[in-house]
N, C-alpha and C. Protein backbone atom coordinates (compact mmCIF):
# COMPACT_ATOMS: atom_id res chain seq x y z
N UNK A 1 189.80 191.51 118.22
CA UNK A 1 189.32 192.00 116.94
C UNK A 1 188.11 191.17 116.54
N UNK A 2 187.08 191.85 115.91
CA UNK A 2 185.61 190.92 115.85
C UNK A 2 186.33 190.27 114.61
N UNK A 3 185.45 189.30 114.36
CA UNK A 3 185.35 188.17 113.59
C UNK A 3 183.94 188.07 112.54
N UNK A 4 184.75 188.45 110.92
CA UNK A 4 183.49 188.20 110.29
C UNK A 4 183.39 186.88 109.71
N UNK A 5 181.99 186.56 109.63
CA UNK A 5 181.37 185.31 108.89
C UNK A 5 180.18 185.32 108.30
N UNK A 6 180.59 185.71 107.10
CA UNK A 6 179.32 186.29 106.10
C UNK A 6 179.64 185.40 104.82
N UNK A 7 178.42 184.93 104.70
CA UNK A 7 178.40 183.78 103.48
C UNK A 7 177.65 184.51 102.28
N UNK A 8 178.26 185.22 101.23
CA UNK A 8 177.72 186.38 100.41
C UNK A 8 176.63 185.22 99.68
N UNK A 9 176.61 183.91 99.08
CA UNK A 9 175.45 183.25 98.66
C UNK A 9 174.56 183.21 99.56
N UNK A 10 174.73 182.78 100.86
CA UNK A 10 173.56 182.92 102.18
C UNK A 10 172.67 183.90 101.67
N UNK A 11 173.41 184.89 101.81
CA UNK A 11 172.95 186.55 101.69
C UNK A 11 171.80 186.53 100.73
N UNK A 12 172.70 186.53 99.41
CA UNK A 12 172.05 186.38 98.21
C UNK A 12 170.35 185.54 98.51
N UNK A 13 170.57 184.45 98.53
CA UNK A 13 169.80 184.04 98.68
C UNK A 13 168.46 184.17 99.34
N UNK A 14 168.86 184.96 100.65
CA UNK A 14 167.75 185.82 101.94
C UNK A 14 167.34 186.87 100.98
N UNK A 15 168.06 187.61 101.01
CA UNK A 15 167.83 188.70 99.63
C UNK A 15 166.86 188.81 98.55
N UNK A 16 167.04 187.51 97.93
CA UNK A 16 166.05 187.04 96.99
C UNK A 16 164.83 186.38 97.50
N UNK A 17 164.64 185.95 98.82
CA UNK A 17 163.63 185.20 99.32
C UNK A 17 162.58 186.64 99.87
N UNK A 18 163.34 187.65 100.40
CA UNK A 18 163.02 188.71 100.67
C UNK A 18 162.17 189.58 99.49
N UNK A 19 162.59 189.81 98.83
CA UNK A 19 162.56 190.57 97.46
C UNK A 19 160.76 189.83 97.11
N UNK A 20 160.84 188.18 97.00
CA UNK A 20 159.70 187.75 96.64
C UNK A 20 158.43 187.93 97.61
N UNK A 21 158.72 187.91 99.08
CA UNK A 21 157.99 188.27 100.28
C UNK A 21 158.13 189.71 100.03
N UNK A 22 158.38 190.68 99.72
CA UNK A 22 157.91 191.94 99.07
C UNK A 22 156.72 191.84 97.99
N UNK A 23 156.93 191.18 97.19
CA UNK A 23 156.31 191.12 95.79
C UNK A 23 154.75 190.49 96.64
N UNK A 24 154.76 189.47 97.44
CA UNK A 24 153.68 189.80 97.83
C UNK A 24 152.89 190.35 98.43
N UNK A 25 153.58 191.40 99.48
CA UNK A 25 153.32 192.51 100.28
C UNK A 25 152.68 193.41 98.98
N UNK A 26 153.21 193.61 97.96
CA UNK A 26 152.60 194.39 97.02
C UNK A 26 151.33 194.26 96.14
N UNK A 27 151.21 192.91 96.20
CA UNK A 27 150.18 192.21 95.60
C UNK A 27 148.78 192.71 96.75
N UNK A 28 149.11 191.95 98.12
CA UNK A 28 148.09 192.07 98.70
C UNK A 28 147.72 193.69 98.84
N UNK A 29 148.73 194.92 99.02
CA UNK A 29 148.24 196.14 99.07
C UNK A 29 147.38 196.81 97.56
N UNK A 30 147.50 196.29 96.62
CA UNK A 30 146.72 196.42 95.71
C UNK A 30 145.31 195.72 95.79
N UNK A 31 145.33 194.53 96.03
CA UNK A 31 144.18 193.76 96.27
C UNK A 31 143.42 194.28 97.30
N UNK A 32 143.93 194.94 98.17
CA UNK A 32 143.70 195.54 99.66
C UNK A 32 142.82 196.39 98.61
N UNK A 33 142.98 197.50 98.30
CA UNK A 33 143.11 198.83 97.35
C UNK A 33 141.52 198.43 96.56
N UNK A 34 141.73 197.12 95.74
CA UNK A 34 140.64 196.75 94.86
C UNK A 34 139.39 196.41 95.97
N UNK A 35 139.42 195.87 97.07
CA UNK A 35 138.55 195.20 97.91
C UNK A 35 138.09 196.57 98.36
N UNK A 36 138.75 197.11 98.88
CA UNK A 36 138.00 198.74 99.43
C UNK A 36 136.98 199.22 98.65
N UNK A 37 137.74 199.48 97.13
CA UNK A 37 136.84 199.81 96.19
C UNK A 37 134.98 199.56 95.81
N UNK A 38 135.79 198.03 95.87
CA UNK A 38 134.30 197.22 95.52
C UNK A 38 133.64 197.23 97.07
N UNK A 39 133.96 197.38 98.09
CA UNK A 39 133.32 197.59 99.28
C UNK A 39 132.38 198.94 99.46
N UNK A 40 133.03 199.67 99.17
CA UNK A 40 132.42 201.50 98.85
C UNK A 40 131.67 201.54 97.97
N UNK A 41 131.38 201.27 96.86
CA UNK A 41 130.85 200.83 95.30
C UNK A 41 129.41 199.67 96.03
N UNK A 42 129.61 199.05 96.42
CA UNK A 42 128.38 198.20 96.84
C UNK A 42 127.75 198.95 97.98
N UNK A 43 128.98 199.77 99.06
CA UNK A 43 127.97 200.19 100.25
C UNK A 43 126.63 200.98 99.90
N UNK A 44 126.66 201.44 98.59
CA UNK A 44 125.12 202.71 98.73
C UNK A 44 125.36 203.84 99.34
N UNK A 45 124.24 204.59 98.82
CA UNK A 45 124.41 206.12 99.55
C UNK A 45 123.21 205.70 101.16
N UNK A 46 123.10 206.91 101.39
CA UNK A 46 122.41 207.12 102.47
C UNK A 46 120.56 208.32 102.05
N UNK A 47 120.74 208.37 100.35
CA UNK A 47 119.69 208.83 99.66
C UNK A 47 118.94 208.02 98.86
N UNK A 48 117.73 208.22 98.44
CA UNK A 48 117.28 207.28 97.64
C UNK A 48 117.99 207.33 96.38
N UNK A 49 117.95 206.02 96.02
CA UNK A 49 118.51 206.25 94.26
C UNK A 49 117.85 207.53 93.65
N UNK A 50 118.99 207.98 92.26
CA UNK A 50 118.86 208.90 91.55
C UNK A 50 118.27 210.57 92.00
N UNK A 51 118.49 210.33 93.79
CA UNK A 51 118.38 211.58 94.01
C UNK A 51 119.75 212.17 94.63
N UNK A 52 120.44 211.47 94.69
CA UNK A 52 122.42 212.36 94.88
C UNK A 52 122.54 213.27 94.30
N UNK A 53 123.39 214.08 94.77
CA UNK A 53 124.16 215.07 93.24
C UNK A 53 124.98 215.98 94.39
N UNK A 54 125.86 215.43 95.36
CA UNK A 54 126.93 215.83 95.91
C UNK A 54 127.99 215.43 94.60
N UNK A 55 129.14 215.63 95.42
CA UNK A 55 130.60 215.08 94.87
C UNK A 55 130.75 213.89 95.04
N UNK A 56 131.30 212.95 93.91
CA UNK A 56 131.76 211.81 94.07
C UNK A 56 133.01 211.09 94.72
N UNK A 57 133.08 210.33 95.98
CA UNK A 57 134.28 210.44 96.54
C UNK A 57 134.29 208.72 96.65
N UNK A 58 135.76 208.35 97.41
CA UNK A 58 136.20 206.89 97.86
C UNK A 58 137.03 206.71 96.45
N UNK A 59 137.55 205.40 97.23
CA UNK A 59 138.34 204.78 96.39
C UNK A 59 137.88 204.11 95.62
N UNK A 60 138.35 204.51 94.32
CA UNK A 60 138.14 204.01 92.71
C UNK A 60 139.11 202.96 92.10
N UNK A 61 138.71 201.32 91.65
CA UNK A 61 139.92 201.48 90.80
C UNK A 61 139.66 201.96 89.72
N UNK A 62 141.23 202.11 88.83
CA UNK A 62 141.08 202.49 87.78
C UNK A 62 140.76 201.73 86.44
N UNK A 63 140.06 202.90 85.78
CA UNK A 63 138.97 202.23 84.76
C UNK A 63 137.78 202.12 85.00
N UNK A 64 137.28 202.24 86.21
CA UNK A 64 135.49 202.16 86.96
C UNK A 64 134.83 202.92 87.07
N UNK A 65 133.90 203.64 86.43
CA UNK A 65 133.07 204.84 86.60
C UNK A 65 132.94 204.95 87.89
N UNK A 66 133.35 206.38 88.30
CA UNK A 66 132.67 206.98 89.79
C UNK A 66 131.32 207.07 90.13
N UNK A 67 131.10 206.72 91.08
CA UNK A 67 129.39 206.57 90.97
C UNK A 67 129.36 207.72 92.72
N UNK A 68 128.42 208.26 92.56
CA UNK A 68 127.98 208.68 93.97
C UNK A 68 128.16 207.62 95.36
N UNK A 69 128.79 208.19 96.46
CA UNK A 69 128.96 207.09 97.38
C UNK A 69 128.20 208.01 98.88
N UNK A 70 127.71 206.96 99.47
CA UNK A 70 127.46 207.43 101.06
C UNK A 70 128.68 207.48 102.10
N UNK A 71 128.34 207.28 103.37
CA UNK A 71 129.18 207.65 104.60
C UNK A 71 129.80 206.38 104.53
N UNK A 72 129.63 205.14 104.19
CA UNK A 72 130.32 203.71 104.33
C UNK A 72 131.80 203.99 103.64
N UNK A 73 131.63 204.55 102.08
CA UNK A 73 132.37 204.37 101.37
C UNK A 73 133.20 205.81 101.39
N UNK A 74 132.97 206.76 102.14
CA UNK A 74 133.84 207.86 102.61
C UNK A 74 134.52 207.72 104.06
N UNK A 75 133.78 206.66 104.58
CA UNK A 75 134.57 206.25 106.23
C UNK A 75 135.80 205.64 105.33
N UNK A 76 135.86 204.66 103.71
CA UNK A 76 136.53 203.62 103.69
C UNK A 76 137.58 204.97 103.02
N UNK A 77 137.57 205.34 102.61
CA UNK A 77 137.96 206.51 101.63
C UNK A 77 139.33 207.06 102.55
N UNK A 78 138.54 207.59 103.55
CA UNK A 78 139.16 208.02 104.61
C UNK A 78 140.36 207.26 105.63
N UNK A 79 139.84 205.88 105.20
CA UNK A 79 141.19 204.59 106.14
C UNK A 79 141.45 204.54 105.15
N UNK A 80 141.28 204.17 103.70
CA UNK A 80 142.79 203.93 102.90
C UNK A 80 143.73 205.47 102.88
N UNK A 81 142.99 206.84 102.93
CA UNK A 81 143.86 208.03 102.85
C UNK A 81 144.73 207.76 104.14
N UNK A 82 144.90 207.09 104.80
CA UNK A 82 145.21 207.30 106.57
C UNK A 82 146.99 205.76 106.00
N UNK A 83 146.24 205.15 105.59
CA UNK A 83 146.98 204.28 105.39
C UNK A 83 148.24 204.48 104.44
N UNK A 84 147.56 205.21 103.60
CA UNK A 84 148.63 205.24 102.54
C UNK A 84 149.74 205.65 102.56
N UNK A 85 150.03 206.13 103.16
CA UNK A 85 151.72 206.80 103.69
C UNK A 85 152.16 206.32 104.66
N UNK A 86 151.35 205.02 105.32
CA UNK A 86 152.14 203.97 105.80
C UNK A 86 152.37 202.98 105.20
N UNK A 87 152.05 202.15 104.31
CA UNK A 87 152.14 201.89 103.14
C UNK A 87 153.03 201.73 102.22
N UNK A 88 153.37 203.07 101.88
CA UNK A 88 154.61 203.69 101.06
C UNK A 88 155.56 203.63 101.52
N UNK A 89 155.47 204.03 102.95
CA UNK A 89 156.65 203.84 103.87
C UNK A 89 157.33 202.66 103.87
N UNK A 90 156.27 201.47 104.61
CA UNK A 90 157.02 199.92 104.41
C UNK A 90 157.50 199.58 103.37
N UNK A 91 157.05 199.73 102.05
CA UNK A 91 157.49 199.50 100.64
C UNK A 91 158.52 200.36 100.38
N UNK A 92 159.28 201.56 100.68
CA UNK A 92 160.46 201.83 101.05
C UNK A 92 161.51 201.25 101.89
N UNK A 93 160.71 200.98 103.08
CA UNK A 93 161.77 200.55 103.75
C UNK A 93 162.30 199.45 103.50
N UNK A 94 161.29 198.29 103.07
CA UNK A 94 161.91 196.69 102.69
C UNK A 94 163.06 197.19 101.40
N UNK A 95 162.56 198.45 100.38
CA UNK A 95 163.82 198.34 99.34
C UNK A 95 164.78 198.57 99.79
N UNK A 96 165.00 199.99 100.89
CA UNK A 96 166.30 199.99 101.20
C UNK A 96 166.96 199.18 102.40
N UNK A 97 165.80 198.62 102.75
CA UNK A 97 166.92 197.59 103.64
C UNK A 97 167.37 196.20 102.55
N UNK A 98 166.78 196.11 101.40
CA UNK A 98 167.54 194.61 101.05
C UNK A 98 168.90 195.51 99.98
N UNK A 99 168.24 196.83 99.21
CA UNK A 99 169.58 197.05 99.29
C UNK A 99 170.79 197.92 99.81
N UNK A 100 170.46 197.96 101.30
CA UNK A 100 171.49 198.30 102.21
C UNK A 100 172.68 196.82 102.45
N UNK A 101 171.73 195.94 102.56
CA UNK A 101 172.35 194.28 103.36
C UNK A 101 173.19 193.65 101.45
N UNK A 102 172.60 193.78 100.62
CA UNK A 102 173.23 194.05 99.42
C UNK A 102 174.45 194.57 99.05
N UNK A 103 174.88 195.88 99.30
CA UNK A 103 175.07 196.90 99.22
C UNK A 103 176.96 196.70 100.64
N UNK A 104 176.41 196.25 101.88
CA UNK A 104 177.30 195.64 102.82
C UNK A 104 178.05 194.80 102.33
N UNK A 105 177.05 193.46 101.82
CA UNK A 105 177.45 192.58 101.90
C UNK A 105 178.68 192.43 100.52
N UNK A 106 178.59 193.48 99.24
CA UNK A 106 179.25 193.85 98.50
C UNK A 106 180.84 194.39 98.86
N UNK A 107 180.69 195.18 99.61
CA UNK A 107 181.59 195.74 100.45
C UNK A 107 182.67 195.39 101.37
N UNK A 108 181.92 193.68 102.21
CA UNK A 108 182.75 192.89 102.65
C UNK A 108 183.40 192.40 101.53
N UNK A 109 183.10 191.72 100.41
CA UNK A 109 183.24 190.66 99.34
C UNK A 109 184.74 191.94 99.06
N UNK A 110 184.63 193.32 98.92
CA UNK A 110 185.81 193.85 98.09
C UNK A 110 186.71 193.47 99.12
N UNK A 111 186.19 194.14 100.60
CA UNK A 111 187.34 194.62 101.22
C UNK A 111 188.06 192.82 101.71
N UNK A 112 187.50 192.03 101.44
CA UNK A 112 187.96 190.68 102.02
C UNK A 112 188.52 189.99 100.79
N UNK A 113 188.46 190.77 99.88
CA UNK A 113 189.71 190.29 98.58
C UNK A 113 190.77 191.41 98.20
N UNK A 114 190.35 192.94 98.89
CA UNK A 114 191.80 193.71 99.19
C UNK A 114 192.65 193.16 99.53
N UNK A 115 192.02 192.69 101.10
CA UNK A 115 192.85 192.05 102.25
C UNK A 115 193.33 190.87 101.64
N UNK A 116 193.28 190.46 101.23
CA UNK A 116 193.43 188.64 100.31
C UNK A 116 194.73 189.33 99.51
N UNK A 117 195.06 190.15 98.63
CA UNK A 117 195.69 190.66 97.87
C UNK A 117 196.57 191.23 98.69
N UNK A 118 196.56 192.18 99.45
CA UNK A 118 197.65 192.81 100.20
C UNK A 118 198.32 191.44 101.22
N UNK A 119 197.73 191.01 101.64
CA UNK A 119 198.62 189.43 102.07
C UNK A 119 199.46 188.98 101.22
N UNK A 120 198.62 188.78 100.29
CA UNK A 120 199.69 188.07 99.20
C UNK A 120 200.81 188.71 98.62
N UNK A 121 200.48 190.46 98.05
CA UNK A 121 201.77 191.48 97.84
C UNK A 121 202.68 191.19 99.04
N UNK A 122 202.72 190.95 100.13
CA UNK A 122 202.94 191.41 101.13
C UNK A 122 204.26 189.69 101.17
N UNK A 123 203.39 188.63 101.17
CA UNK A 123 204.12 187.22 100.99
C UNK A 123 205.37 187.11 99.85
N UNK A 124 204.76 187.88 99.02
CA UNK A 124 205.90 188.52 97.86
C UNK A 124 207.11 189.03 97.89
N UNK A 125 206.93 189.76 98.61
CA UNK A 125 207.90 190.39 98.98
C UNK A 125 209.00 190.20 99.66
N UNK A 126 210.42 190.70 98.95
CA UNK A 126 211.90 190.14 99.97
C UNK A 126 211.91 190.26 101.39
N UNK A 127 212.31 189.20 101.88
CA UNK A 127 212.85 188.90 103.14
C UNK A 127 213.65 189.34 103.68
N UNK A 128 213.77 190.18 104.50
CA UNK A 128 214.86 190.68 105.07
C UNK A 128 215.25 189.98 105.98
N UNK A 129 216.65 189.81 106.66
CA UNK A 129 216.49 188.57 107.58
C UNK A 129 218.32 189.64 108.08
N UNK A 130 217.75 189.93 109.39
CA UNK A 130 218.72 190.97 109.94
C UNK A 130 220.04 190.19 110.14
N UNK A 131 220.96 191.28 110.41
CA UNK A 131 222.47 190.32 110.67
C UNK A 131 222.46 189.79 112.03
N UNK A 132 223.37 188.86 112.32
CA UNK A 132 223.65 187.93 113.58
C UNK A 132 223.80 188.97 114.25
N UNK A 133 223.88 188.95 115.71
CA UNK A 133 224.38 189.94 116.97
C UNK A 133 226.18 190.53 116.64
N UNK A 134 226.63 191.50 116.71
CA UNK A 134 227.89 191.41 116.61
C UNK A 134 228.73 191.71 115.39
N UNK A 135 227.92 191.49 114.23
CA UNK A 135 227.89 192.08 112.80
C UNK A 135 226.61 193.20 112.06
N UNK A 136 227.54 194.27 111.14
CA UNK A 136 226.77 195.20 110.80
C UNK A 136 226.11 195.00 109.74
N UNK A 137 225.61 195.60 108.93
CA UNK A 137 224.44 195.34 107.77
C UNK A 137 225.08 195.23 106.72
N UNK A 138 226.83 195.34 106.85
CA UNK A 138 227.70 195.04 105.55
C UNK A 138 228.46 193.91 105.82
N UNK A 139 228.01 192.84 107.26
CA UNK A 139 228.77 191.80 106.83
C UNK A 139 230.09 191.58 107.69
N UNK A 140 230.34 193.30 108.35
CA UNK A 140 231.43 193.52 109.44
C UNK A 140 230.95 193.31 110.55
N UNK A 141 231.81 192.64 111.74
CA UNK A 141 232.35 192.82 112.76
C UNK A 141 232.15 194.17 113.03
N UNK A 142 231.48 194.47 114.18
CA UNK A 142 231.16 196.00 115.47
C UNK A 142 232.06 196.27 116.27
N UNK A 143 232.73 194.68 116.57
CA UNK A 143 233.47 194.82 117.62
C UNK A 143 232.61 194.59 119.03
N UNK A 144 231.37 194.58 118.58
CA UNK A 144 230.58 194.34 120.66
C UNK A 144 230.40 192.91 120.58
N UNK A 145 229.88 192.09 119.44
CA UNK A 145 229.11 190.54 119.39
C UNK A 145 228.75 190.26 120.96
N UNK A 146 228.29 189.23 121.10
CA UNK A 146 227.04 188.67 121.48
C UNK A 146 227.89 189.05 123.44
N UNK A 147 227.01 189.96 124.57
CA UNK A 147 227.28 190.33 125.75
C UNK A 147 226.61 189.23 126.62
């Protein structure tokens, strides 16, 4: 029969160390996000000033007037669109894996204080302690005792 050894503070603890190594995974994909921005925003068009008047595209942050962009800042436009639903993805997956291992590790904690409890109902409980060889369950003689 396997053998568990799960230290639910261990856990906890990975958990929470995890959770903060998320928080900066999130930080840098925003910062990621802002750096693009200002990268596309400085690249220039590929027209002389004040003669654009396509559509305004790339990544914006928010709050920044859209300004006309060239091919630099629609190549960049184009790798953060590529990215972004990988992205989203990892930032899913780290939530549900810390609370899947959460979520387990909860699960051991019940079922290993069921088990703790049904031992103990179980220690509780009368002793039966069968008759000698040769006597019946009232204390009589069978008549066969011990062959």
């Amino acid at each position: 029969m396997p053998v568990w050894d799960i230290d639910p503070n261990n856990v906890q603890t990975t958990l929470n160390s995890t959770g903060e190594a998320a928080g900066g995974l999130e930080k840098a994909a925003n910062s990621l996000v802002t750096n693009m921005a200002g990268a596309a925003e400085s690249a220039g068009t590929a027209v002389p000033g004040g003669q654009f008047s396509g559509p305004m595209i790339g990544p914006v942050v928010a709050g920044t007037p859209r300004v006309p962009v060239g091919p630099v800042a629609a190549a960049l436009s184009q790798y953060m669109s590529d990215r972004q639903q990988k992205l989203a993805f990892m930032a899913q997956r780290t939530i549900d894996s810390v609370q899947g291992a959460a979520g387990a590790t909860n699960a051991y904690v019940i079922g290993d204080l069921d088990m703790a409890e049904q031992h103990q109902t179980n220690a509780l409980k009368a002793t039966v302690v069968p008759p000698p060889p040769g006597v019946d369950g009232n204390g009589n003689g069978n008549g066969r005792g011990p062959q």
